[in-house]
N, C-alpha and C. Protein backbone atom coordinates (compact mmCIF):
# COMPACT_ATOMS: atom_id res chain seq x y z
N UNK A 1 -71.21 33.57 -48.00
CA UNK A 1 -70.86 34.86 -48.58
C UNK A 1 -70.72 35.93 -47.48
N UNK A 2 -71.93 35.88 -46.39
CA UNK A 2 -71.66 36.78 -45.34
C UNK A 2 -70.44 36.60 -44.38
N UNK A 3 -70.18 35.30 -44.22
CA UNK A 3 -68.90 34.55 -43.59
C UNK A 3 -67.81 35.93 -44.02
N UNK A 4 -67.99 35.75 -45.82
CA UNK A 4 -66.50 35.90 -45.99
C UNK A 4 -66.08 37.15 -46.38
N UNK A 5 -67.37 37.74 -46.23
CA UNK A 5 -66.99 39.29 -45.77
C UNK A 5 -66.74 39.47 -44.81
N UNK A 6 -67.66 39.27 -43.71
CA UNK A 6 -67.09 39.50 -42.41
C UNK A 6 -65.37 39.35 -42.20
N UNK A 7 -64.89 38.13 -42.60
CA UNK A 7 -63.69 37.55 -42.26
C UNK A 7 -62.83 39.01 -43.48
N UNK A 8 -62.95 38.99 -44.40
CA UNK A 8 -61.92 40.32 -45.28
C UNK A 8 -62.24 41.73 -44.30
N UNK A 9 -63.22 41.93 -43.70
CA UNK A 9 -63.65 43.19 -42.55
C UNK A 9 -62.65 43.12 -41.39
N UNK A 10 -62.32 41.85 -40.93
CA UNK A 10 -62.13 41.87 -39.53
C UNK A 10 -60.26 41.84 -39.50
N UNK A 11 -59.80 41.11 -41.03
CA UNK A 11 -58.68 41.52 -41.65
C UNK A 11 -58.20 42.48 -42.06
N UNK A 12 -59.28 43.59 -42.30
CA UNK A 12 -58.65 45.16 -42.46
C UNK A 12 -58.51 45.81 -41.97
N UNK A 13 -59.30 45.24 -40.39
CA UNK A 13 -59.90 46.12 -39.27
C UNK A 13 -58.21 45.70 -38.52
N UNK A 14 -58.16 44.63 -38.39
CA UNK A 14 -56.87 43.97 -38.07
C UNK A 14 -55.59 44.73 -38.85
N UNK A 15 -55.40 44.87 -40.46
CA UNK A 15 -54.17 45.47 -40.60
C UNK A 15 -53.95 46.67 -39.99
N UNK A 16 -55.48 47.58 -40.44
CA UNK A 16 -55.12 49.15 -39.90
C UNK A 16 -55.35 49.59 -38.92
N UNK A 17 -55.28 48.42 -37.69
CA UNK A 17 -55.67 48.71 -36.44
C UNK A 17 -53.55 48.65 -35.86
N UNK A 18 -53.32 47.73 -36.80
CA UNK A 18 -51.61 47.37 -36.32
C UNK A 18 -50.76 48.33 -37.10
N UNK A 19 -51.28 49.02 -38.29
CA UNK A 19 -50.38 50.36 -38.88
C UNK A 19 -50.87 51.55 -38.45
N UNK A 20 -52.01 51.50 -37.48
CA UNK A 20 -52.47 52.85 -36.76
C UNK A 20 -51.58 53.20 -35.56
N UNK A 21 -51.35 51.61 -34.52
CA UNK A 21 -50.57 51.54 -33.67
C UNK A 21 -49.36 52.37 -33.92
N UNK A 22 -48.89 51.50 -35.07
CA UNK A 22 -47.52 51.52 -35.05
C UNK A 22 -47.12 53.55 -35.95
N UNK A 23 -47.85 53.83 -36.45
CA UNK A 23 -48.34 55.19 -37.12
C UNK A 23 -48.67 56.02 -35.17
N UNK A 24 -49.12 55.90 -34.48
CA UNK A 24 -49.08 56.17 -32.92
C UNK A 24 -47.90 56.22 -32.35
N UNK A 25 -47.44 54.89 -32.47
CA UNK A 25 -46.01 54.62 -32.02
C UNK A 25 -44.67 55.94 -32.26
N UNK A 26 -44.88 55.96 -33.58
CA UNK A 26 -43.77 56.62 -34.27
C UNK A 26 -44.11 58.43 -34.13
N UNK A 27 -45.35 58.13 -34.09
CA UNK A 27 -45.74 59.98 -33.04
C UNK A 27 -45.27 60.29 -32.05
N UNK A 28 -45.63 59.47 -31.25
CA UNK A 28 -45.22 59.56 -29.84
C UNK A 28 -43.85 59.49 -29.60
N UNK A 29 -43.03 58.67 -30.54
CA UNK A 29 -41.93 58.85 -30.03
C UNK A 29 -41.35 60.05 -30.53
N UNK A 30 -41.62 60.68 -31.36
CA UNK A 30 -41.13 61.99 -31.94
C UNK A 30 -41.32 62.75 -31.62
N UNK A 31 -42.78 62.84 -30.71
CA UNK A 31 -43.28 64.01 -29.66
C UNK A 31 -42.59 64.10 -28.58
N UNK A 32 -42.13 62.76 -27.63
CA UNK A 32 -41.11 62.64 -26.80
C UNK A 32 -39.12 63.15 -26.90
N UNK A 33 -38.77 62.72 -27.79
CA UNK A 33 -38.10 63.29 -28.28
C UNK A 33 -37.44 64.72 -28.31
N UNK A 34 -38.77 65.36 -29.04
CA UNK A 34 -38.26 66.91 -28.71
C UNK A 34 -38.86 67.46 -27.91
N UNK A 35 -39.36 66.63 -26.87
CA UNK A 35 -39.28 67.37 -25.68
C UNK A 35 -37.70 66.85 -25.03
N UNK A 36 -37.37 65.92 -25.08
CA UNK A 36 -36.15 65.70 -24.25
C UNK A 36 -35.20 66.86 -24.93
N UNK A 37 -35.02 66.86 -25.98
CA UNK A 37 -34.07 67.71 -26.43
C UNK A 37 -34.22 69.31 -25.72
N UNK A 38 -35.65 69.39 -26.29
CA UNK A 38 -36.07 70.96 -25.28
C UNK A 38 -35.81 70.83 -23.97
N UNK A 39 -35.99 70.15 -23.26
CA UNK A 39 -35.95 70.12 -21.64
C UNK A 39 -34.07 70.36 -21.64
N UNK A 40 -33.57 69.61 -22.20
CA UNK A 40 -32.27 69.69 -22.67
C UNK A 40 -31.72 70.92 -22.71
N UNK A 41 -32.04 71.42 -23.49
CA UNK A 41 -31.87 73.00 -24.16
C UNK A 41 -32.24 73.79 -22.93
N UNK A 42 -33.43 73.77 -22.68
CA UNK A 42 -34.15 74.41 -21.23
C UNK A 42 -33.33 74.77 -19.95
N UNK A 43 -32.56 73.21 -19.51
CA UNK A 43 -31.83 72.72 -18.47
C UNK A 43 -33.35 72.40 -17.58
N UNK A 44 -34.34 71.87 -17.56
CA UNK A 44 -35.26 71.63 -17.42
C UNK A 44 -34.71 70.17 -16.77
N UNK A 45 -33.71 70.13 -15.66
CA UNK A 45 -33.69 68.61 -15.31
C UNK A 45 -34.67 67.77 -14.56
N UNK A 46 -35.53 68.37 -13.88
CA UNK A 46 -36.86 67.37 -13.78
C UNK A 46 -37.83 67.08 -15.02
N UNK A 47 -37.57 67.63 -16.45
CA UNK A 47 -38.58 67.17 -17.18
C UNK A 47 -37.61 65.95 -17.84
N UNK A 48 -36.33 66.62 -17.71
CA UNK A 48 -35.16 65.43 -18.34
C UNK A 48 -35.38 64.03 -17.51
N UNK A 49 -35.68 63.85 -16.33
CA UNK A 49 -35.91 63.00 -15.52
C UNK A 49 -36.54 62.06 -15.76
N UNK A 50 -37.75 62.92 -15.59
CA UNK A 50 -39.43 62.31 -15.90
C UNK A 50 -39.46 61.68 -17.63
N UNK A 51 -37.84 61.95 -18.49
CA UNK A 51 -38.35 61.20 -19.83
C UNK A 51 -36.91 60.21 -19.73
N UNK A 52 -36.37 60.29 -19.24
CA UNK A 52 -34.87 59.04 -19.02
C UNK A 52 -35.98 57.80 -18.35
N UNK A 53 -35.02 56.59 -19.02
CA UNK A 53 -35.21 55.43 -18.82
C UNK A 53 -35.02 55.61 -16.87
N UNK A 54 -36.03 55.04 -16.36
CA UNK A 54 -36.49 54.95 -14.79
C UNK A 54 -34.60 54.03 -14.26
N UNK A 55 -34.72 52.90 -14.68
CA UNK A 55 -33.18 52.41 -14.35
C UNK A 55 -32.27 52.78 -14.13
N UNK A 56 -32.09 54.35 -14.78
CA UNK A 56 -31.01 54.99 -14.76
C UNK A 56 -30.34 55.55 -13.17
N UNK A 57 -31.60 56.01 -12.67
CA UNK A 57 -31.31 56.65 -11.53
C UNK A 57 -32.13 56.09 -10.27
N UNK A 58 -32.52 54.89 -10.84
CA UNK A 58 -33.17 54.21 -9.42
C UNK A 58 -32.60 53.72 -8.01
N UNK A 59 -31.24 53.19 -8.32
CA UNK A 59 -30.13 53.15 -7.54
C UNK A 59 -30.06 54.64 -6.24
N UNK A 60 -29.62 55.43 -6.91
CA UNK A 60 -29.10 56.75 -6.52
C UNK A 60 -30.95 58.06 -6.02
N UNK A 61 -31.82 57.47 -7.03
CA UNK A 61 -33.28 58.21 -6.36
C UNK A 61 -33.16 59.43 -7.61
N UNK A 62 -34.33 59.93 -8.09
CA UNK A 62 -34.71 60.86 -8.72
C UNK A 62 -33.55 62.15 -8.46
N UNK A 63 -33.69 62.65 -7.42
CA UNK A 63 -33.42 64.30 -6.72
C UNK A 63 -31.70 63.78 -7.31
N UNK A 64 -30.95 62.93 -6.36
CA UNK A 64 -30.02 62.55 -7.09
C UNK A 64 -29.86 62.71 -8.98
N UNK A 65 -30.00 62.37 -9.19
CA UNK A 65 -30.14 62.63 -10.93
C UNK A 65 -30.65 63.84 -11.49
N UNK A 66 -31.18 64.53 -10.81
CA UNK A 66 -31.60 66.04 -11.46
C UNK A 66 -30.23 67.55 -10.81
N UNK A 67 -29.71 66.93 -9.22
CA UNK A 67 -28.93 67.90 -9.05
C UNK A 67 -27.36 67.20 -9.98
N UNK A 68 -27.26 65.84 -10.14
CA UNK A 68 -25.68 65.43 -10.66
C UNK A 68 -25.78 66.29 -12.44
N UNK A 69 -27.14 66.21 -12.47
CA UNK A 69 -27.42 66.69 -13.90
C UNK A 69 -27.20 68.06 -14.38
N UNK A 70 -27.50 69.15 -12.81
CA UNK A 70 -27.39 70.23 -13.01
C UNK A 70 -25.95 70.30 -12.86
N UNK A 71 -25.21 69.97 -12.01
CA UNK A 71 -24.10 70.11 -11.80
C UNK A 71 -22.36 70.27 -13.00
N UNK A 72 -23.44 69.13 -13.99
CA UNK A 72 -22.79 68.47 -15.70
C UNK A 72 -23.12 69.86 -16.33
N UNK A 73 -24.15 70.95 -16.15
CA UNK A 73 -24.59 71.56 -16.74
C UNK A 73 -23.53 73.38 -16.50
N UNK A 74 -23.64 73.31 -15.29
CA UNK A 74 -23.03 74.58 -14.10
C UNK A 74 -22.48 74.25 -12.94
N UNK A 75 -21.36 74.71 -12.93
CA UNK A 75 -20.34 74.25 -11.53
C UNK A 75 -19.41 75.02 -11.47
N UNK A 76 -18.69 75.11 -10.30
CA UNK A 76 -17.47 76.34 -10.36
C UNK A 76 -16.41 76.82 -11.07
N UNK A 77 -16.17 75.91 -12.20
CA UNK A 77 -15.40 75.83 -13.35
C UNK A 77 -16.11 76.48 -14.68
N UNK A 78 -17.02 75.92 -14.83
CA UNK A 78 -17.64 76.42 -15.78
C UNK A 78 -19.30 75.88 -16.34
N UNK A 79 -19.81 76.67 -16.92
CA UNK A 79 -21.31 76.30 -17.43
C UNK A 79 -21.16 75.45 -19.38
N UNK A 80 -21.98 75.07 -19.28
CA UNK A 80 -22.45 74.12 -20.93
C UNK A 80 -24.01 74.81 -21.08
N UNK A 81 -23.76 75.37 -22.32
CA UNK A 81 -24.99 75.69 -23.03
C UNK A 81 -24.92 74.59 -24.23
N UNK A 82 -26.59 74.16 -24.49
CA UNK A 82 -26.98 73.68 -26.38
C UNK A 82 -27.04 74.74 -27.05
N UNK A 83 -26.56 74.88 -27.91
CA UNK A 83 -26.55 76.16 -28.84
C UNK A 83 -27.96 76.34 -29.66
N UNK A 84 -28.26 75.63 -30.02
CA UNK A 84 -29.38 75.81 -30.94
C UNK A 84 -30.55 74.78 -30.34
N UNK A 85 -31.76 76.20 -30.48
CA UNK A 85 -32.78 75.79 -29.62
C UNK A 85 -33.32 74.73 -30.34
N UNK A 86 -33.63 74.07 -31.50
CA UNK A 86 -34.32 73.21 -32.10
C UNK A 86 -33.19 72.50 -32.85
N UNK A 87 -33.18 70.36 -32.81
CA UNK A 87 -32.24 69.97 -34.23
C UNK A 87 -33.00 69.53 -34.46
N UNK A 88 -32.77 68.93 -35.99
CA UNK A 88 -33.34 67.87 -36.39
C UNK A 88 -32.81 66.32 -35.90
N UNK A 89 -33.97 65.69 -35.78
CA UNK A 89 -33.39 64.07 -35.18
C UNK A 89 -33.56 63.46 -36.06
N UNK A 90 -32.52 62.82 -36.18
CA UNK A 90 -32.12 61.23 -37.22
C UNK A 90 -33.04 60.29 -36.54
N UNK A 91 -34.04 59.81 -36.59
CA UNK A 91 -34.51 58.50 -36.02
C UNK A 91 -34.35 57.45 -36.80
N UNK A 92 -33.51 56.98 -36.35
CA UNK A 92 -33.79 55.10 -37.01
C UNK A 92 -34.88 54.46 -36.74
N UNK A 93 -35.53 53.31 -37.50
CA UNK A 93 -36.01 52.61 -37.33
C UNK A 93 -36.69 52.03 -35.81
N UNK A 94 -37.80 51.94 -35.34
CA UNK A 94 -38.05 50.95 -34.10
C UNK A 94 -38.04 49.42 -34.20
N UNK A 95 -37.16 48.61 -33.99
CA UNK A 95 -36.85 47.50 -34.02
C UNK A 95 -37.50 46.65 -32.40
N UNK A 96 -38.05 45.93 -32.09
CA UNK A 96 -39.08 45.45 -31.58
C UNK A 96 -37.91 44.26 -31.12
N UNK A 97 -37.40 43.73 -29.77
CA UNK A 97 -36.61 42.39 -29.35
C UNK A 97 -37.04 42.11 -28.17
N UNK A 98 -37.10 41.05 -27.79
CA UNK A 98 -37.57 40.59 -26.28
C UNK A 98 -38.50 41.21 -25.80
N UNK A 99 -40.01 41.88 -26.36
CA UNK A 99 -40.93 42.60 -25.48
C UNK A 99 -40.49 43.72 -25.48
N UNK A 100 -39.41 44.40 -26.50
CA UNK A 100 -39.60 45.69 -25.80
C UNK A 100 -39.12 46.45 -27.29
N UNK A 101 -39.42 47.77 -26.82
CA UNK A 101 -39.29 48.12 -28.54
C UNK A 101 -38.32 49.14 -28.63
N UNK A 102 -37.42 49.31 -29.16
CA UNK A 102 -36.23 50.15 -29.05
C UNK A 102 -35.95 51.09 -30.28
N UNK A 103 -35.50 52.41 -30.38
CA UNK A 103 -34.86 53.09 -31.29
C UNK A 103 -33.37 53.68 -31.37
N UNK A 104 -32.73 54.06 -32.49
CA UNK A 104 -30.96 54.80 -32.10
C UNK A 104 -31.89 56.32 -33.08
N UNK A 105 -31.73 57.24 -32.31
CA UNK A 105 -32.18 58.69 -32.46
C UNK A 105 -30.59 59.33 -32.32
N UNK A 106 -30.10 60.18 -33.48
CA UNK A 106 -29.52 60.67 -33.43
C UNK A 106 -29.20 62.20 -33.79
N UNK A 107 -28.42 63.47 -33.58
CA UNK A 107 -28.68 65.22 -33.72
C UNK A 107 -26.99 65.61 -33.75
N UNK A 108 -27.27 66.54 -34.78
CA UNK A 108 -26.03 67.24 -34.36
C UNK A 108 -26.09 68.24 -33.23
N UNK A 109 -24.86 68.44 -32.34
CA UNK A 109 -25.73 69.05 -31.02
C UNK A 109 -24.55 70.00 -30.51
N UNK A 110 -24.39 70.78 -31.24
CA UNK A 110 -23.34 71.95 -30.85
C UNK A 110 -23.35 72.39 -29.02
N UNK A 111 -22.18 72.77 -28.77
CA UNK A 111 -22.29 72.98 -27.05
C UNK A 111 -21.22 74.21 -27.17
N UNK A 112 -21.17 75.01 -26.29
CA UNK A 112 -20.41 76.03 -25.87
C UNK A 112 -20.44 75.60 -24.27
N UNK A 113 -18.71 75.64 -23.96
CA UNK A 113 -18.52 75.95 -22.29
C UNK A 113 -17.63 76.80 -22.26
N UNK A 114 -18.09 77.96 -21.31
CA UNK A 114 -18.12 79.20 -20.89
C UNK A 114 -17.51 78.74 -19.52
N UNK A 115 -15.83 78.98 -19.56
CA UNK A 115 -15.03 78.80 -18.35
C UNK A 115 -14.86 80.31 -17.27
N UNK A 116 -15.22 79.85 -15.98
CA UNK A 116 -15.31 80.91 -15.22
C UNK A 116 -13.52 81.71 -14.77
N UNK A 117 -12.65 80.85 -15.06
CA UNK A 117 -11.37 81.42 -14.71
C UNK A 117 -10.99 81.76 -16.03
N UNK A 118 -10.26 82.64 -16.39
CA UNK A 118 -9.40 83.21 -17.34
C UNK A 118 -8.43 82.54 -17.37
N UNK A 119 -8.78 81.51 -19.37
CA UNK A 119 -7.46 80.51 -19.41
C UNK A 119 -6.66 81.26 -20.28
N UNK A 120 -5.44 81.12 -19.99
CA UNK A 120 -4.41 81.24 -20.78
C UNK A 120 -3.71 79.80 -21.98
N UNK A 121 -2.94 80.13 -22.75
CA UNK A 121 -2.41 79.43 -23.94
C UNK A 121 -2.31 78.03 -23.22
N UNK A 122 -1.76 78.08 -22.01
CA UNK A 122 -1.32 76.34 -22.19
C UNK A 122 -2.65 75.57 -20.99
N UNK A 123 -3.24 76.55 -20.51
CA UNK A 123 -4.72 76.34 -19.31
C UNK A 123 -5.88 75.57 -20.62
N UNK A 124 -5.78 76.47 -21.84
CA UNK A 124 -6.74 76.33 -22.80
C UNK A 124 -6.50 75.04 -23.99
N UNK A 125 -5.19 74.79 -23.75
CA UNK A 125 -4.75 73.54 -24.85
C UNK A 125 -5.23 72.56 -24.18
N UNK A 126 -4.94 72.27 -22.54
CA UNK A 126 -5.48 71.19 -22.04
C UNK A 126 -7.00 70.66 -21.72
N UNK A 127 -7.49 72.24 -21.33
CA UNK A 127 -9.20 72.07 -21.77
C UNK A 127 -9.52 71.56 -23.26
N UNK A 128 -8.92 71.72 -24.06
CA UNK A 128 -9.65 71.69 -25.38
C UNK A 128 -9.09 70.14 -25.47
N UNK A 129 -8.37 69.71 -25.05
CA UNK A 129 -7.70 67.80 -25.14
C UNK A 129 -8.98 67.50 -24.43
N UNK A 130 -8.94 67.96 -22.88
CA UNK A 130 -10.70 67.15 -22.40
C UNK A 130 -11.57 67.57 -22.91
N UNK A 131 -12.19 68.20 -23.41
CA UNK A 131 -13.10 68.62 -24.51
C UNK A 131 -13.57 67.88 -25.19
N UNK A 132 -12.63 67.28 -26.02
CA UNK A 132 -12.06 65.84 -26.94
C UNK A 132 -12.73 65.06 -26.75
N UNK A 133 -12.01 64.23 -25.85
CA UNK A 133 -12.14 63.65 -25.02
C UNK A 133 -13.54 63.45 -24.50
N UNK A 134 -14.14 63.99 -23.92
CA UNK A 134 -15.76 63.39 -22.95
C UNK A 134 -16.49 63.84 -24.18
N UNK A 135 -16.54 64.32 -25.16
CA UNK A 135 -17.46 64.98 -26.03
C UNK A 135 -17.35 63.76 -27.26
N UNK A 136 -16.30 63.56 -27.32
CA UNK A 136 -15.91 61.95 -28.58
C UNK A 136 -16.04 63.24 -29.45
N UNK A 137 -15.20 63.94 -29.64
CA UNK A 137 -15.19 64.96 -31.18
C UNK A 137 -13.59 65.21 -31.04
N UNK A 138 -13.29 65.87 -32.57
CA UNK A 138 -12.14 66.70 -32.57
C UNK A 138 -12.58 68.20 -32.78
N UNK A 139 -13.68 67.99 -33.03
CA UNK A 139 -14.14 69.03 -33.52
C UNK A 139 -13.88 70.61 -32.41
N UNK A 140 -13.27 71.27 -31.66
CA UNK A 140 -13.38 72.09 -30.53
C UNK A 140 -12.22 72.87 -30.71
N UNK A 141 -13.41 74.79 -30.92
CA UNK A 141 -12.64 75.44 -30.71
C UNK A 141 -12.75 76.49 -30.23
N UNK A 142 -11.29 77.18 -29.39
CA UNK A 142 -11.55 77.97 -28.44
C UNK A 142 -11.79 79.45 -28.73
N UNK A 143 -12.23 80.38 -27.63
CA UNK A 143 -12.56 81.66 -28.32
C UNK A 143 -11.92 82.15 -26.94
N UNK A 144 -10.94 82.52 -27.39
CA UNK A 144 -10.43 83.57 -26.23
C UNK A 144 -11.11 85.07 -25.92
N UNK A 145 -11.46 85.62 -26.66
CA UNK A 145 -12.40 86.90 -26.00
C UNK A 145 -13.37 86.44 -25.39
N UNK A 146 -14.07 85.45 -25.33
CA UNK A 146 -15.32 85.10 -24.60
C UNK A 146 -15.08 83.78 -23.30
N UNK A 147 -13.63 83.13 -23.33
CA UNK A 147 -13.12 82.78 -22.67
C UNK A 147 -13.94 81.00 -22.71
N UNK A 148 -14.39 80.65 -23.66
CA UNK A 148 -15.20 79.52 -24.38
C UNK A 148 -14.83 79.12 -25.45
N UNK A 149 -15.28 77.91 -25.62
CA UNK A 149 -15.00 76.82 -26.58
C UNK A 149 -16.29 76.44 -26.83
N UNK A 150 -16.07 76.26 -28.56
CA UNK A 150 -17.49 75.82 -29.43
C UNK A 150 -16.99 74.46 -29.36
N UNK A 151 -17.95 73.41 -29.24
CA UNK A 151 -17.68 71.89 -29.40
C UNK A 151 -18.56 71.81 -30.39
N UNK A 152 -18.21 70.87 -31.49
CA UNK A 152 -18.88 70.79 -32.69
C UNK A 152 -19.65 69.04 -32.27
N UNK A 153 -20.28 68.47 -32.28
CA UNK A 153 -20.80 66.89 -31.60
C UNK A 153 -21.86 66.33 -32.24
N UNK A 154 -21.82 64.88 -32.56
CA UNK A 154 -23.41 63.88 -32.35
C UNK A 154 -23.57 63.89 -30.96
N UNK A 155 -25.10 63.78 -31.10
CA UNK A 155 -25.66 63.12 -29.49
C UNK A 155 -26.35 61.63 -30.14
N UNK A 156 -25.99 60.93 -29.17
CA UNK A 156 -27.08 59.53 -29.81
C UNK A 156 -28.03 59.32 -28.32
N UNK A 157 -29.40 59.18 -28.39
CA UNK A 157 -30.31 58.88 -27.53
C UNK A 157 -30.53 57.52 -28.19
N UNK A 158 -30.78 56.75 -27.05
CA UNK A 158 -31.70 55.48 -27.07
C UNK A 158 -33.15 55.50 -26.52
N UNK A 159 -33.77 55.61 -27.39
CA UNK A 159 -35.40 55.26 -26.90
C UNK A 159 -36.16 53.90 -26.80
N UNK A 160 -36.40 53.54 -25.16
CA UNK A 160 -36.90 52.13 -24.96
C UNK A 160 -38.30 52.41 -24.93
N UNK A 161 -39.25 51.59 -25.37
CA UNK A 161 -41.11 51.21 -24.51
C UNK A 161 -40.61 49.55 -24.05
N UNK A 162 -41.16 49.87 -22.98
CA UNK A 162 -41.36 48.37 -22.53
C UNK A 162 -42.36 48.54 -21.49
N UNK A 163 -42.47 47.54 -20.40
CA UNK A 163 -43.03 47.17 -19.23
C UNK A 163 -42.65 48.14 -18.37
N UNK A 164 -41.01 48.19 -18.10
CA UNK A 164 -41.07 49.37 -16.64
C UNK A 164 -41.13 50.98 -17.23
N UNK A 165 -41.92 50.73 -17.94
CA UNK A 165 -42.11 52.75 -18.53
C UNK A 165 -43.25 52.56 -19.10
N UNK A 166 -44.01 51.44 -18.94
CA UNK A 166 -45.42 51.28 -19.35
C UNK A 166 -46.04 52.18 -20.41
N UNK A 167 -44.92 51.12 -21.49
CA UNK A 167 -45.12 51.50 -23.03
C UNK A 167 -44.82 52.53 -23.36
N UNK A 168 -44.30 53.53 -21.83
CA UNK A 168 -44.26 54.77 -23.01
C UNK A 168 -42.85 55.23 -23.21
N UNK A 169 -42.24 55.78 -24.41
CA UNK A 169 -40.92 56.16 -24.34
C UNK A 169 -39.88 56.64 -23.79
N UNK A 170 -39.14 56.35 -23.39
CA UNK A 170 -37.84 56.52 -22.31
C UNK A 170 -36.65 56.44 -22.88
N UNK A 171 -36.03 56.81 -22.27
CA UNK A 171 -34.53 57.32 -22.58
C UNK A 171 -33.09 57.31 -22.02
N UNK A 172 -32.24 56.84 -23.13
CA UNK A 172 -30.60 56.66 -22.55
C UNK A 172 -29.90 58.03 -23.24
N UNK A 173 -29.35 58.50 -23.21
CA UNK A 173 -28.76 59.84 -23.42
C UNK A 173 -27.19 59.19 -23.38
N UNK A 174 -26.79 58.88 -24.51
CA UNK A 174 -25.23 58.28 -24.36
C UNK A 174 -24.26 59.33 -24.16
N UNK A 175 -24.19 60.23 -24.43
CA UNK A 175 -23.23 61.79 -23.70
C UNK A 175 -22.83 61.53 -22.26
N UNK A 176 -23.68 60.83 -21.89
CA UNK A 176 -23.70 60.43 -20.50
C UNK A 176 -23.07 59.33 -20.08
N UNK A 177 -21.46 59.25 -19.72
CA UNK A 177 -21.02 57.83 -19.57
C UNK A 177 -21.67 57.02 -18.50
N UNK A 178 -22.71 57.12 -17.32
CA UNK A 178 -23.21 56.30 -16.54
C UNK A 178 -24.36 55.72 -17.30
N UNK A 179 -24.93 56.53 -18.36
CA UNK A 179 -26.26 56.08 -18.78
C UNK A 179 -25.99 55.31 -20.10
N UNK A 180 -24.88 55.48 -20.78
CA UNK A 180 -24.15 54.36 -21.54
C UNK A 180 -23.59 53.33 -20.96
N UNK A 181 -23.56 52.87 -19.62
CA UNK A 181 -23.02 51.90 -18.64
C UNK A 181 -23.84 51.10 -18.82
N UNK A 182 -25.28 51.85 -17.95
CA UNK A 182 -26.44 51.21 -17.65
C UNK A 182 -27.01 50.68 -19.03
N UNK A 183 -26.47 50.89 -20.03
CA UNK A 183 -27.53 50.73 -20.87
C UNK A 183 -26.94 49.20 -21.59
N UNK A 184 -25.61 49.04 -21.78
CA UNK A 184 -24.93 47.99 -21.58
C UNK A 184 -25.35 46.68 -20.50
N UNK A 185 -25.10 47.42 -19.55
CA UNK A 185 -25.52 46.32 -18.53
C UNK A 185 -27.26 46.08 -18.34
N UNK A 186 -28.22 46.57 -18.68
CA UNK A 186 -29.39 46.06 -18.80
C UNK A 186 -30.11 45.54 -20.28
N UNK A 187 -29.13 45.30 -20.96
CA UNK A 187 -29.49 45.52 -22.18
C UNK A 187 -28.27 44.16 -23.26
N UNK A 188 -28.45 42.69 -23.57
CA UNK A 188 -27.64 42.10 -23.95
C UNK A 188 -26.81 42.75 -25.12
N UNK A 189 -25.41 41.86 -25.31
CA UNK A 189 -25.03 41.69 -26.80
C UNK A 189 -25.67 41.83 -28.06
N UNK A 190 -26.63 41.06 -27.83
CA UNK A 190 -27.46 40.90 -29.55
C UNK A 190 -28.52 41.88 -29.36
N UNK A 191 -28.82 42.52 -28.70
CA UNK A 191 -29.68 43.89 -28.95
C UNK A 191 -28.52 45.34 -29.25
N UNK A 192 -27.55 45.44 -28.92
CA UNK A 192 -27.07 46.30 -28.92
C UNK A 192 -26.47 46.26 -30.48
N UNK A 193 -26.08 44.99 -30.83
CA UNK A 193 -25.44 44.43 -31.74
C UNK A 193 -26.61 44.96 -33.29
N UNK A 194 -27.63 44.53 -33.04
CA UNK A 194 -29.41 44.46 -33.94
C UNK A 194 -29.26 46.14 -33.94
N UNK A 195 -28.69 47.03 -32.47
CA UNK A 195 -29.41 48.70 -32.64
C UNK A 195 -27.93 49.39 -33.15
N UNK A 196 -26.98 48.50 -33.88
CA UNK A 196 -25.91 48.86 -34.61
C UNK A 196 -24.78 49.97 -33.74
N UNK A 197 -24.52 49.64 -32.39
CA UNK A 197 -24.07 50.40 -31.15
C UNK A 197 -22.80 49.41 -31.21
């Protein structure tokens, strides 16, 4: 009889020790999260750093990846603001493959770029085609008194835990065509296929 309590104890201790985890899990990644977005918003590219998947910029070195980052952000052409300081994130599901545990987090993520030369009618049709274009929207439109364009956009983040981020959440930022590269190439068919990408 004492047996078989013990054994129903060590089974409950066992379920809600693995829905506490996973109740942890799903904190943490949501706490992570909007900080990336804030750091985002911020232009905070060393906190953006310190939460991107390490792979991304190991090649090229940290400092590398925080000035190419600022650069995406402000450059002699023109600056990108996030419009709105807080979204809400779509998180999907954490789906768990090969040791490592993955999510598709997704926001609507409005942008304004604020061009430093004064475009005119046919300067501004062709910005608003690349616009298009690197943003994956149609959504973009221009404001000639302010010499900017509202881009209307999803952002999709990928959030990994594994071994080289030692469990803790990390990040692909697909806006980013190198970090949608990398994420391909470290990452098979049938996972990408399972995170519906």
């Amino acid at each position: 009889m004492i047996k078989i309590r013990f054994m129903k104890r060590l089974f409950i201790g066992i379920l809600l020790l693995g829905f506490t985890s996973h109740s942890q899990s799903i904190e943490s990644l949501k706490t992570a999260s909007k900080k990336l977005y804030e750091a985002n918003y911020l232009m905070d590219f060393e906190a953006v750093a310190a939460l991107t998947y390490p792979k991304v910029y190991e090649e090229k070195g940290k400092d590398d990846f925080i000035a190419s980052s600022d650069l995406k952000y402000q450059n002699n052409e023109y600056r990108v603001r996030l419009q709105l300081e807080t979204v809400p994130l779509q998180m999907g599901a954490i789906k768990k493959m090969e040791g490592k545990s993955f999510c598709v987090i997704r926001c609507r993520n409005p942008l304004r770029y604020f061009f430093e030369t004064k475009l005119n009618t046919e300067t501004a049709a062709e910005k608003a085609v690349w616009l298009k274009e690197i943003n994956k929207t149609k959504e973009v439109t221009f404001e000639p008194n302010r010499n900017s364009f509202n881009v209307k956009k999803t952002t999709t983040y990928i959030a990994v835990s594994d071994e080289s981020t030692f469990q803790e959440w990390k990040f692909f930022n697909f806006d980013d065509v190198d970090q949608f590269k990398m994420f391909q190439k470290l990452f098979g068919e049938s996972i990408q296929k399972e995170l519906g990408l």
